[in-house]
PDB file of N, CA and C in Angstrom:
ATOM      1  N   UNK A   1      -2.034  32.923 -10.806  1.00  0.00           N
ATOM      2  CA  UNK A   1      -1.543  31.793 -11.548  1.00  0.00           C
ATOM      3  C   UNK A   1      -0.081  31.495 -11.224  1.00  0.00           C
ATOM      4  N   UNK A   2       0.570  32.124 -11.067  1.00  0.00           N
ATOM      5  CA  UNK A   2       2.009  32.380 -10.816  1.00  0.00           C
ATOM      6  C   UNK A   2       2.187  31.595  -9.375  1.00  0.00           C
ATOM      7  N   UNK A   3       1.591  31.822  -8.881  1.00  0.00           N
ATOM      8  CA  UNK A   3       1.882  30.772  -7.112  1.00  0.00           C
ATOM      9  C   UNK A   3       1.116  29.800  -7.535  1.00  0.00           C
ATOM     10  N   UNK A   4       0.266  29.289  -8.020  1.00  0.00           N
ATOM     11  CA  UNK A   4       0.133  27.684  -8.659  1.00  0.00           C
ATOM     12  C   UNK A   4       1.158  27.146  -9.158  1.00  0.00           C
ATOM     13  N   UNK A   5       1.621  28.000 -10.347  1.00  0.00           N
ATOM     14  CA  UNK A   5       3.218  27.241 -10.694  1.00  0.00           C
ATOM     15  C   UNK A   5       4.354  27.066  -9.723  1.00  0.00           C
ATOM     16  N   UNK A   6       4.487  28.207  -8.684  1.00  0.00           N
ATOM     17  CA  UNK A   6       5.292  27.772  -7.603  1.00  0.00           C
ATOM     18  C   UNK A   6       5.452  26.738  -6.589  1.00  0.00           C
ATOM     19  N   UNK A   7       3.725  26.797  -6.430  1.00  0.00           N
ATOM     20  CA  UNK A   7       3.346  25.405  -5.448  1.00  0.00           C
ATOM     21  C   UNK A   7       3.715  24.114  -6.482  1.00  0.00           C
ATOM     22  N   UNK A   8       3.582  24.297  -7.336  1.00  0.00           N
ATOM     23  CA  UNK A   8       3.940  22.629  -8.198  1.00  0.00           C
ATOM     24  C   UNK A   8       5.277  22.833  -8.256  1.00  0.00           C
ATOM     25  N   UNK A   9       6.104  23.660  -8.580  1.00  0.00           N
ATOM     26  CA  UNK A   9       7.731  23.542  -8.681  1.00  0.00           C
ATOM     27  C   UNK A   9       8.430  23.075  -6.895  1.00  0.00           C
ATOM     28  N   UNK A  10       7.292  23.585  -6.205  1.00  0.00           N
ATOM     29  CA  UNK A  10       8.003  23.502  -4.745  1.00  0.00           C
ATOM     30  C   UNK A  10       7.861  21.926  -4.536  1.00  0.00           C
ATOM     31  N   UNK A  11       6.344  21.711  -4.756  1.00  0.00           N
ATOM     32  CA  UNK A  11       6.066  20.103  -4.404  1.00  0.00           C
ATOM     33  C   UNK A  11       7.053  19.207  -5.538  1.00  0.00           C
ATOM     34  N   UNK A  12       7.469  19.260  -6.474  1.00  0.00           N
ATOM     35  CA  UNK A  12       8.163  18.432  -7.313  1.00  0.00           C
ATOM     36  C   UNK A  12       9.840  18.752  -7.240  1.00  0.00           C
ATOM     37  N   UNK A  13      10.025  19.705  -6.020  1.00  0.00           N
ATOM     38  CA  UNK A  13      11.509  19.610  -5.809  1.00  0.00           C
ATOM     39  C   UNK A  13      11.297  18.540  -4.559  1.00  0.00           C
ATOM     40  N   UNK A  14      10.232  18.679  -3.361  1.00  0.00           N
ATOM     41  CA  UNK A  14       9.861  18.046  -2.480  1.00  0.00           C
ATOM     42  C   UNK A  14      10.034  16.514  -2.762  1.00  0.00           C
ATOM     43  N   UNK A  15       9.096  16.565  -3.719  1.00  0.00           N
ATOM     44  CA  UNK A  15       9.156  15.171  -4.173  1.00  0.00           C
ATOM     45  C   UNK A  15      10.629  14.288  -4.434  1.00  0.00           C
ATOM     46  N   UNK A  16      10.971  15.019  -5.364  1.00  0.00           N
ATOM     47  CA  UNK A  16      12.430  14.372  -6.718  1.00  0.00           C
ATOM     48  C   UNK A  16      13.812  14.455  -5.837  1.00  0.00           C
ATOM     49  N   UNK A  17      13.814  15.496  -4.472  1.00  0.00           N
ATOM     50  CA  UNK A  17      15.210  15.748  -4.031  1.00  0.00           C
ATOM     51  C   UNK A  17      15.101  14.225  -2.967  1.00  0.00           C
ATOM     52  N   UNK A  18      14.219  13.454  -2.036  1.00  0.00           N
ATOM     53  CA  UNK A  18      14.332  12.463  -1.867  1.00  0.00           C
ATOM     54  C   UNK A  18      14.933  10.920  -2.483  1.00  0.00           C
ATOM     55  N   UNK A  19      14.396  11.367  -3.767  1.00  0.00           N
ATOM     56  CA  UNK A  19      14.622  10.235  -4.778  1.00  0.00           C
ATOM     57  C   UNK A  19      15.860  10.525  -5.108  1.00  0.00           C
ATOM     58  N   UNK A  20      16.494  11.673  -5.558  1.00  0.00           N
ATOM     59  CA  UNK A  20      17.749  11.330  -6.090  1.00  0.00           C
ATOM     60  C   UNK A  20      19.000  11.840  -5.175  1.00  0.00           C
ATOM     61  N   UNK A  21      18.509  11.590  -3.197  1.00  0.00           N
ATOM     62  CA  UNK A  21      19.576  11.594  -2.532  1.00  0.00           C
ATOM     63  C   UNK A  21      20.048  10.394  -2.541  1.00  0.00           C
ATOM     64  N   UNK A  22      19.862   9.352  -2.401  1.00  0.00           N
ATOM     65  CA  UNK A  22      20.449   8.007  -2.426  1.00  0.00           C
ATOM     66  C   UNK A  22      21.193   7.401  -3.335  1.00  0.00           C
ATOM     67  N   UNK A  23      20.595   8.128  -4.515  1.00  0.00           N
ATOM     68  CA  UNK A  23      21.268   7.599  -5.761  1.00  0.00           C
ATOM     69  C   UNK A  23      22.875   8.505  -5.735  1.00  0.00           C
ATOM     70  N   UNK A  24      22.612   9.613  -5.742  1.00  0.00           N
ATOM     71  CA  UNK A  24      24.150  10.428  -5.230  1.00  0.00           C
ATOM     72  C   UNK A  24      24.856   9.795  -4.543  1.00  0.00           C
ATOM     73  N   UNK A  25      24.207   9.951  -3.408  1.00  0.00           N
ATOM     74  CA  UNK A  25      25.044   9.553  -1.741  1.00  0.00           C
ATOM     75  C   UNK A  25      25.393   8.094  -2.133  1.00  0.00           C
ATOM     76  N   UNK A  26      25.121   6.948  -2.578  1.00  0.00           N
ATOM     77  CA  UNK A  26      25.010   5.835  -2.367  1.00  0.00           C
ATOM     78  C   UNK A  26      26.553   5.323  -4.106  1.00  0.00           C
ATOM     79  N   UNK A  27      25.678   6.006  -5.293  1.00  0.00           N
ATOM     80  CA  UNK A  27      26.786   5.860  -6.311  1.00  0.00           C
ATOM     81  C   UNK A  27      26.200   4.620  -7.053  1.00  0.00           C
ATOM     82  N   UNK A  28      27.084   3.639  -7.550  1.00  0.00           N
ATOM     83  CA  UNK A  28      26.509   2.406  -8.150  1.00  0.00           C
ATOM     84  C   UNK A  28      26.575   0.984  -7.616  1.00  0.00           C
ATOM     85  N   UNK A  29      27.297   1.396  -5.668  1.00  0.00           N
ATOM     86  CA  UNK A  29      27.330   0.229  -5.375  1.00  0.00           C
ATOM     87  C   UNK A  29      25.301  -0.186  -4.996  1.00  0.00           C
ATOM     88  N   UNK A  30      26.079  -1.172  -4.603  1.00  0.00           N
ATOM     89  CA  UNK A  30      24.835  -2.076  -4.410  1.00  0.00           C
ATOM     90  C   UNK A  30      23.837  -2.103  -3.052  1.00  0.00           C
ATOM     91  N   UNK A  31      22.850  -1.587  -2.940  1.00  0.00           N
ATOM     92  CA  UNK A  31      22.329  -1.707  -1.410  1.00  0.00           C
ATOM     93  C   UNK A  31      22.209  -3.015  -0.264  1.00  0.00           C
ATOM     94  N   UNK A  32      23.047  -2.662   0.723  1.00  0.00           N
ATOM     95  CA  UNK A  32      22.502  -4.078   1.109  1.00  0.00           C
ATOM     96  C   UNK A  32      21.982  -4.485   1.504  1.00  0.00           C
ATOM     97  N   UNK A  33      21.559  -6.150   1.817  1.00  0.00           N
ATOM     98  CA  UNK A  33      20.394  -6.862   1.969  1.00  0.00           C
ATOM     99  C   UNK A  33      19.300  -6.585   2.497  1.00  0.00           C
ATOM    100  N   UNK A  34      19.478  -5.925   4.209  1.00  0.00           N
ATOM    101  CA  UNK A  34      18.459  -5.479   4.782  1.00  0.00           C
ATOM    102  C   UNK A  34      17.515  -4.551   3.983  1.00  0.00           C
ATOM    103  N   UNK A  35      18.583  -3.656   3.276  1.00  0.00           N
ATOM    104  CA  UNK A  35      17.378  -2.709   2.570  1.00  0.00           C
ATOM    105  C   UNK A  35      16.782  -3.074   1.409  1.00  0.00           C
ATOM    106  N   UNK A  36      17.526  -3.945   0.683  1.00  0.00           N
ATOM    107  CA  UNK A  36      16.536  -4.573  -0.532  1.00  0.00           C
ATOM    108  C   UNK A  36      15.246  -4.771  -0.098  1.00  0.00           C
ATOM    109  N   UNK A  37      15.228  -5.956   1.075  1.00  0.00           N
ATOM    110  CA  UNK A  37      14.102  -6.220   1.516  1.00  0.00           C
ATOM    111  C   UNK A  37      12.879  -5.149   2.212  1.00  0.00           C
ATOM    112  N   UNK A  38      13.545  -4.162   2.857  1.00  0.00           N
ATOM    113  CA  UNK A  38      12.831  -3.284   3.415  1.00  0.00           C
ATOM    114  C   UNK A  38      12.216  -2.946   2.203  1.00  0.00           C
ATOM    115  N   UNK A  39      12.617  -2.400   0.740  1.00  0.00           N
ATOM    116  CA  UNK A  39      12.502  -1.702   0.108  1.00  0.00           C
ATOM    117  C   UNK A  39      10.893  -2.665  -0.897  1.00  0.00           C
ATOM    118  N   UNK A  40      11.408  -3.550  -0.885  1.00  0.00           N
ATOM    119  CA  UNK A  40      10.294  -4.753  -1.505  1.00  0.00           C
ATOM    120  C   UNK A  40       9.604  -4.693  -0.911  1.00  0.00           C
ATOM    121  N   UNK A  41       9.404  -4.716   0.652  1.00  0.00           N
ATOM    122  CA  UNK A  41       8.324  -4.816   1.401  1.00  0.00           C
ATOM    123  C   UNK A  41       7.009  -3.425   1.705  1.00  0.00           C
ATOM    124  N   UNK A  42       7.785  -2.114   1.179  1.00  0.00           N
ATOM    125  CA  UNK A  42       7.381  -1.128   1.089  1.00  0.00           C
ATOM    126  C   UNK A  42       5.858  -0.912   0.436  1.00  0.00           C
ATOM    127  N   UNK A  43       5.323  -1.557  -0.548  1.00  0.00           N
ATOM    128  CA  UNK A  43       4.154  -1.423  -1.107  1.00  0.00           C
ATOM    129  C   UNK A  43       2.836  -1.904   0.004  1.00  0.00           C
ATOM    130  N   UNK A  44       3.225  -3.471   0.462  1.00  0.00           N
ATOM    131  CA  UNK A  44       2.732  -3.791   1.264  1.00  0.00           C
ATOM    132  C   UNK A  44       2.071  -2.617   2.130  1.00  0.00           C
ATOM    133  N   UNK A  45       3.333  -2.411   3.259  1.00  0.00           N
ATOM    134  CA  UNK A  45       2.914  -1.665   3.828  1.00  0.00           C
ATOM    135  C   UNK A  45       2.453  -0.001   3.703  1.00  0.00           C
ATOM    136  N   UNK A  46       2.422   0.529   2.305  1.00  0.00           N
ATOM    137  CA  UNK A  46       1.459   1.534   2.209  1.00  0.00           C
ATOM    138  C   UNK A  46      -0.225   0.826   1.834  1.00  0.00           C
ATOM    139  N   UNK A  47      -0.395   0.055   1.382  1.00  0.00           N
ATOM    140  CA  UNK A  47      -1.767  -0.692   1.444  1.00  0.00           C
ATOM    141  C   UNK A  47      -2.379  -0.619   2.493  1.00  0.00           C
ATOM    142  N   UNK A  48      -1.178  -1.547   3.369  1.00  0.00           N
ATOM    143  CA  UNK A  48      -1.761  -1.893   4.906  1.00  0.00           C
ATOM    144  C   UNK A  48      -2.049  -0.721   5.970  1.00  0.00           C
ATOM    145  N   UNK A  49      -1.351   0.680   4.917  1.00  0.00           N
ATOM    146  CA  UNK A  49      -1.939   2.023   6.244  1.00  0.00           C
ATOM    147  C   UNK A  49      -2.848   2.820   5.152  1.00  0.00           C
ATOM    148  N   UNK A  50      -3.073   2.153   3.969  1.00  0.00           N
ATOM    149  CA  UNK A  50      -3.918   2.863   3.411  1.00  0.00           C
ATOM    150  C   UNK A  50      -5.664   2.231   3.799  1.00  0.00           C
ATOM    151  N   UNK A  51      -5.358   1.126   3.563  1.00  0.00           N
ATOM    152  CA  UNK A  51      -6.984   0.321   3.768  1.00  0.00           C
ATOM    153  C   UNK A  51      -7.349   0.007   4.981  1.00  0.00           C
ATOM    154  N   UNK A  52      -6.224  -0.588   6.117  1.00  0.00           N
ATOM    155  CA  UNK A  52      -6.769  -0.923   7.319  1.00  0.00           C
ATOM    156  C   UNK A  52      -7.851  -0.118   7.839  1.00  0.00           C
ATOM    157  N   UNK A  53      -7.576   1.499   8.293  1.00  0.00           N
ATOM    158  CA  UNK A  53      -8.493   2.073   8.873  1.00  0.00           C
ATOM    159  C   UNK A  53      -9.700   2.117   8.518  1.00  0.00           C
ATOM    160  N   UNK A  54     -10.022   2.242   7.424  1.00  0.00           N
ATOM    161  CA  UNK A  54     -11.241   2.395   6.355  1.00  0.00           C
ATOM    162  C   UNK A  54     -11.625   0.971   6.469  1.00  0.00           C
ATOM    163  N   UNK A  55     -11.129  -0.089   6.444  1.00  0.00           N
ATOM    164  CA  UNK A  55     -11.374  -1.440   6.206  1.00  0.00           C
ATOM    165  C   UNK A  55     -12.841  -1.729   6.970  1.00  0.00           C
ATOM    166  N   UNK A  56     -12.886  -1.712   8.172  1.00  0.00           N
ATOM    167  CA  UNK A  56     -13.538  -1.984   9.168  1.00  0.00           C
ATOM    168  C   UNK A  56     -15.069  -1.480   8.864  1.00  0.00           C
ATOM    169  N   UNK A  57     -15.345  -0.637   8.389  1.00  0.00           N
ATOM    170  CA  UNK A  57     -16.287   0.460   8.319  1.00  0.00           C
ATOM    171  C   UNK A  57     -16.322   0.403   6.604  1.00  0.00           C
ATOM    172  N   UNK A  58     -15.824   0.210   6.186  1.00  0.00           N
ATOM    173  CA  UNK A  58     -16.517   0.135   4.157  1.00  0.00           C
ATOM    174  C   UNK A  58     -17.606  -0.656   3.970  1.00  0.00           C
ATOM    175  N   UNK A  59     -17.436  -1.666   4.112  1.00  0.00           N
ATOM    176  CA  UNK A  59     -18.904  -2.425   3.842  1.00  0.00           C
ATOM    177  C   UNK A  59     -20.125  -1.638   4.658  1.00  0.00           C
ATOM    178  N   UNK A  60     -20.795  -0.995   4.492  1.00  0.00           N
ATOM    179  CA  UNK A  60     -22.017  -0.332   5.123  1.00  0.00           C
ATOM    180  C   UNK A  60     -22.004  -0.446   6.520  1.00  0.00           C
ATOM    181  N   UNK A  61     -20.817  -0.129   6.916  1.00  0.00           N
ATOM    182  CA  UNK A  61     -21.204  -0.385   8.129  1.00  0.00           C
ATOM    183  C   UNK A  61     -21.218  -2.283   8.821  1.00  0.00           C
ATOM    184  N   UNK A  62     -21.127  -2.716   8.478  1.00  0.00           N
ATOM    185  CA  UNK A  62     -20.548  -3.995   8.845  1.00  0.00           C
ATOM    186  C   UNK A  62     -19.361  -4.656   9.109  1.00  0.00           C
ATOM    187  N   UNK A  63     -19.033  -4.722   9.989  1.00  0.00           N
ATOM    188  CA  UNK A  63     -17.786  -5.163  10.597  1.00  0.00           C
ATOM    189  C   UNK A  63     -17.486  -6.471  10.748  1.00  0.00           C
ATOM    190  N   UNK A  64     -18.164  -7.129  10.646  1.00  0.00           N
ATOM    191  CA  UNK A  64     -17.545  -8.301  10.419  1.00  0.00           C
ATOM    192  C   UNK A  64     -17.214  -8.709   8.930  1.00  0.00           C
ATOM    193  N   UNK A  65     -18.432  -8.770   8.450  1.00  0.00           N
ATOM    194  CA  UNK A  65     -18.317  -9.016   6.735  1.00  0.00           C
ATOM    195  C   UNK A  65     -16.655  -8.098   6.312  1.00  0.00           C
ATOM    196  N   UNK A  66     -16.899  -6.718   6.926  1.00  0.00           N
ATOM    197  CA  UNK A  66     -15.334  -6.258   6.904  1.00  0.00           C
ATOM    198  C   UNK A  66     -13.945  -6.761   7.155  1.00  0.00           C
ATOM    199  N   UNK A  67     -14.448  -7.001   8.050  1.00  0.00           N
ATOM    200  CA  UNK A  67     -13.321  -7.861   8.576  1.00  0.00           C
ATOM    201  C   UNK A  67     -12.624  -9.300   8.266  1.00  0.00           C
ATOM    202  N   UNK A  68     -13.956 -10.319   7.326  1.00  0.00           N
ATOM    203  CA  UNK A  68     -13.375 -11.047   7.140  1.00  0.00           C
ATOM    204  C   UNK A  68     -12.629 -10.789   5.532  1.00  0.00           C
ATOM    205  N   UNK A  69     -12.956  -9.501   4.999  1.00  0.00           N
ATOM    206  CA  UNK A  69     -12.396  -9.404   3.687  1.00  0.00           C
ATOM    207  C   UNK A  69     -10.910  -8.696   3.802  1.00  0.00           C
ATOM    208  N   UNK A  70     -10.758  -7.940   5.060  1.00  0.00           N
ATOM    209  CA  UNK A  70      -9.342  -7.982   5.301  1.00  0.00           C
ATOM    210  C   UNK A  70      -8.565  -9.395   5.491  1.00  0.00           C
ATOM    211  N   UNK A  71      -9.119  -9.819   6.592  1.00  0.00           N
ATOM    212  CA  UNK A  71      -8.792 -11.557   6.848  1.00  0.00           C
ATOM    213  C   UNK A  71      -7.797 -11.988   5.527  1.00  0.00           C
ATOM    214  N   UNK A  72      -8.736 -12.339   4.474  1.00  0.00           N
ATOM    215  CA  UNK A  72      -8.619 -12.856   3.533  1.00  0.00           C
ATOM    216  C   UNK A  72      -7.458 -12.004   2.994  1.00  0.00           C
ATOM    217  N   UNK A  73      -7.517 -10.962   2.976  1.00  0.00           N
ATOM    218  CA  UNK A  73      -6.531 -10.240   2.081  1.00  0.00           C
ATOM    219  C   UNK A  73      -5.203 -10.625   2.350  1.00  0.00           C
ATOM    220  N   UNK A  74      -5.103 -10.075   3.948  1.00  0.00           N
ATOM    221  CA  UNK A  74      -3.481 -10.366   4.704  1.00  0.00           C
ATOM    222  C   UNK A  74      -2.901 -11.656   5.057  1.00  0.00           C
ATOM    223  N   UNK A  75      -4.195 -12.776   4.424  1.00  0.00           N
ATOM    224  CA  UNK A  75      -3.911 -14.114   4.246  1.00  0.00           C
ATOM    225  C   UNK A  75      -3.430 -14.109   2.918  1.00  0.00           C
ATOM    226  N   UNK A  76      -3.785 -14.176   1.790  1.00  0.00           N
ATOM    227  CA  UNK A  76      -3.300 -14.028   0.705  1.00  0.00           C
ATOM    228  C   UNK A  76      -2.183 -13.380   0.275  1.00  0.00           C
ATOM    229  N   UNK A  77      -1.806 -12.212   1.183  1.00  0.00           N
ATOM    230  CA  UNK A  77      -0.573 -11.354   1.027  1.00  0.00           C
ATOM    231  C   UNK A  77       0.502 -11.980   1.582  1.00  0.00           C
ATOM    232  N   UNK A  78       0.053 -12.551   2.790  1.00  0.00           N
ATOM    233  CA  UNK A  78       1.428 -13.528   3.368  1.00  0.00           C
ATOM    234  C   UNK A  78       1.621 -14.582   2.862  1.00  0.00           C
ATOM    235  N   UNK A  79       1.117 -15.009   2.073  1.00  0.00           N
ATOM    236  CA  UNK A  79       0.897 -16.478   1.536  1.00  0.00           C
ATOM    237  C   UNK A  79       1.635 -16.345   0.466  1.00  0.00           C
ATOM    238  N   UNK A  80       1.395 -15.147  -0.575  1.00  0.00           N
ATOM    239  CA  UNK A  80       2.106 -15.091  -2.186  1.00  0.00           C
ATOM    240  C   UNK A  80       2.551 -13.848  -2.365  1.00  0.00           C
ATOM    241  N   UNK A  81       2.660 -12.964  -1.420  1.00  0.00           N
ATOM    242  CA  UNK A  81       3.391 -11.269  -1.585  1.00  0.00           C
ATOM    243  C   UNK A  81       2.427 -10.610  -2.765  1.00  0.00           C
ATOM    244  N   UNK A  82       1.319 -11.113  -3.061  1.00  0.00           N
ATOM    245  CA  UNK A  82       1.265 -10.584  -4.455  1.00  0.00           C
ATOM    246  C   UNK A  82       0.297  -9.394  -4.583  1.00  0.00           C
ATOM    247  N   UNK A  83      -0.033  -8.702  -4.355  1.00  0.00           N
ATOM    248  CA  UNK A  83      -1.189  -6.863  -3.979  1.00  0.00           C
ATOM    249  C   UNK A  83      -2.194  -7.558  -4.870  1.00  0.00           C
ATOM    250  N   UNK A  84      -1.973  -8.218  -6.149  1.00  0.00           N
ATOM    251  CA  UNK A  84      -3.094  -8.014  -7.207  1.00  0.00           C
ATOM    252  C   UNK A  84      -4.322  -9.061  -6.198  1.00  0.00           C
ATOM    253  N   UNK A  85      -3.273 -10.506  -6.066  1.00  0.00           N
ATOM    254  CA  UNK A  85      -3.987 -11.579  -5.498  1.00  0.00           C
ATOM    255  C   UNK A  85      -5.114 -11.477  -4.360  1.00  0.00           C
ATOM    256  N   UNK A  86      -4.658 -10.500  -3.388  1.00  0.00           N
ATOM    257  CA  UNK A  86      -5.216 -10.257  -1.999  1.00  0.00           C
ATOM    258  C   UNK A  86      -6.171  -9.252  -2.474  1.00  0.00           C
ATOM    259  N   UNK A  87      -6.279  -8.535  -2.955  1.00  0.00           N
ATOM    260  CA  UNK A  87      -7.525  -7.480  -3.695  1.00  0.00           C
ATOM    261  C   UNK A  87      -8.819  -8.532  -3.921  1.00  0.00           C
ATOM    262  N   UNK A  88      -8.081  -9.672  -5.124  1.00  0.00           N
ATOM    263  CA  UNK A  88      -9.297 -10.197  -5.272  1.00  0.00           C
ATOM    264  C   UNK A  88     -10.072 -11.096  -4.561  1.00  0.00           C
ATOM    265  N   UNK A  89      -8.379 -11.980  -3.877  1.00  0.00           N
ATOM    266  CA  UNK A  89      -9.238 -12.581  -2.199  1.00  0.00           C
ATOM    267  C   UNK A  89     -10.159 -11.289  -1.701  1.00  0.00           C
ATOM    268  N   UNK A  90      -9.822 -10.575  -1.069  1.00  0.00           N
ATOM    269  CA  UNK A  90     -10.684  -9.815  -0.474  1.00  0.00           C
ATOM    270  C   UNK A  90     -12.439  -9.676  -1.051  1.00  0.00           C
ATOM    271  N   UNK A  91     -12.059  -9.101  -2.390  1.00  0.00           N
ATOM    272  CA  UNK A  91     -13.413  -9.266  -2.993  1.00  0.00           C
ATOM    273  C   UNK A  91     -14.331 -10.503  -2.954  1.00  0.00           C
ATOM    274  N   UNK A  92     -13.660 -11.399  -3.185  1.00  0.00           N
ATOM    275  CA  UNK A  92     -14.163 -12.558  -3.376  1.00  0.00           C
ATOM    276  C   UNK A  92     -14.863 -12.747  -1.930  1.00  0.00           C
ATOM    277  N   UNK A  93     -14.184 -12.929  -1.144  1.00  0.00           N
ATOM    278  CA  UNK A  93     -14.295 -12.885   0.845  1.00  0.00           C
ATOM    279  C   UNK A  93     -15.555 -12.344   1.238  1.00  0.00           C
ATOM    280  N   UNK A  94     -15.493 -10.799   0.357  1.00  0.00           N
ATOM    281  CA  UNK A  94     -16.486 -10.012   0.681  1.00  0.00           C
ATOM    282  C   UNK A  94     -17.960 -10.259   0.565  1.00  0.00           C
ATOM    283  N   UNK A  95     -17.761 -10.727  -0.944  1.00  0.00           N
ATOM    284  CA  UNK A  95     -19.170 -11.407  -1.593  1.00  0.00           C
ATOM    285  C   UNK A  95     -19.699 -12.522  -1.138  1.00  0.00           C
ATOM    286  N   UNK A  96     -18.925 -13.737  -0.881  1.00  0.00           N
ATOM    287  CA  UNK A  96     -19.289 -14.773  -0.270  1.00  0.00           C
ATOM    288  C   UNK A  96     -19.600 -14.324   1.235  1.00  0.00           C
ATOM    289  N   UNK A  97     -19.263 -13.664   2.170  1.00  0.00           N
ATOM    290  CA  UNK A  97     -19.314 -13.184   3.322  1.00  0.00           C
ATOM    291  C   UNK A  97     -20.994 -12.218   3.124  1.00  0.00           C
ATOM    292  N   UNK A  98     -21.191 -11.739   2.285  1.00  0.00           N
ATOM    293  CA  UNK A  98     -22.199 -10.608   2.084  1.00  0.00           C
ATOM    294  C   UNK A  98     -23.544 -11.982   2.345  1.00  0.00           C
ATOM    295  N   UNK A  99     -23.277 -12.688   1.533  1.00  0.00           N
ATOM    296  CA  UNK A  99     -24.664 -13.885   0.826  1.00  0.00           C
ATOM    297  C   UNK A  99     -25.140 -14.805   1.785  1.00  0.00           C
ATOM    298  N   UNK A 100     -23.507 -15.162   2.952  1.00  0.00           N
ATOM    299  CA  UNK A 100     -24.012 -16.292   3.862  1.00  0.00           C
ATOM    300  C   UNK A 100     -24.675 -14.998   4.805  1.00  0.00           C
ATOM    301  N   UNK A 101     -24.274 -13.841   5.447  1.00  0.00           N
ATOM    302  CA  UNK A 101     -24.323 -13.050   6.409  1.00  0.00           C
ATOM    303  C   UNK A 101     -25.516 -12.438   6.504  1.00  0.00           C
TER     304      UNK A 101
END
């Protein structure tokens, strides 16, 4: 039991010492621009390396129907930034794509 608690104290120094180097190092000025944006854009792109690979291959094996529900997604994402929006494009994509296909 004792190295379970270690492995979680190790992973949550792992974790937390990232997060609060910047805030040290950095103080209360203000980040600038480039990284705001990098930093906004960040969700995006864990989506886009979380689902792409899998994307192709989720629908049973169908790749196109797959494909056009990514389509839809990274249309919707460039269009309004918004994660919730492109989920449901996608779904939506998917279903209509399933019925004509």
């Amino acid at each position: 039991m004792n190295e379970i608690v270690l492995v979680i104290l190790g992973m949550t120094a792992v974790t937390y010492i990232p997060r609060l180097l910047p805030l040290v190092l950095r103080g209360n000025s203000e980040p600038p621009e480039w990284m705001k944006r990098t930093l906004q854009l960040l969700p995006f792109t864990a989506i886009g390396a979380l689902v792409i690979p899998d994307g192709f291959t989720a629908i049973d094996g169908n790749v196109p129907v797959a494909a056009i529900g990514l389509v839809a997604a990274a249309g919707v994402t460039w269009l309004t930034r918004q994660p919730f929006l492109a989920v449901i494009a996608a779904v939506l994509a998917v279903a209509a794509a399933q019925l004509v296909l």
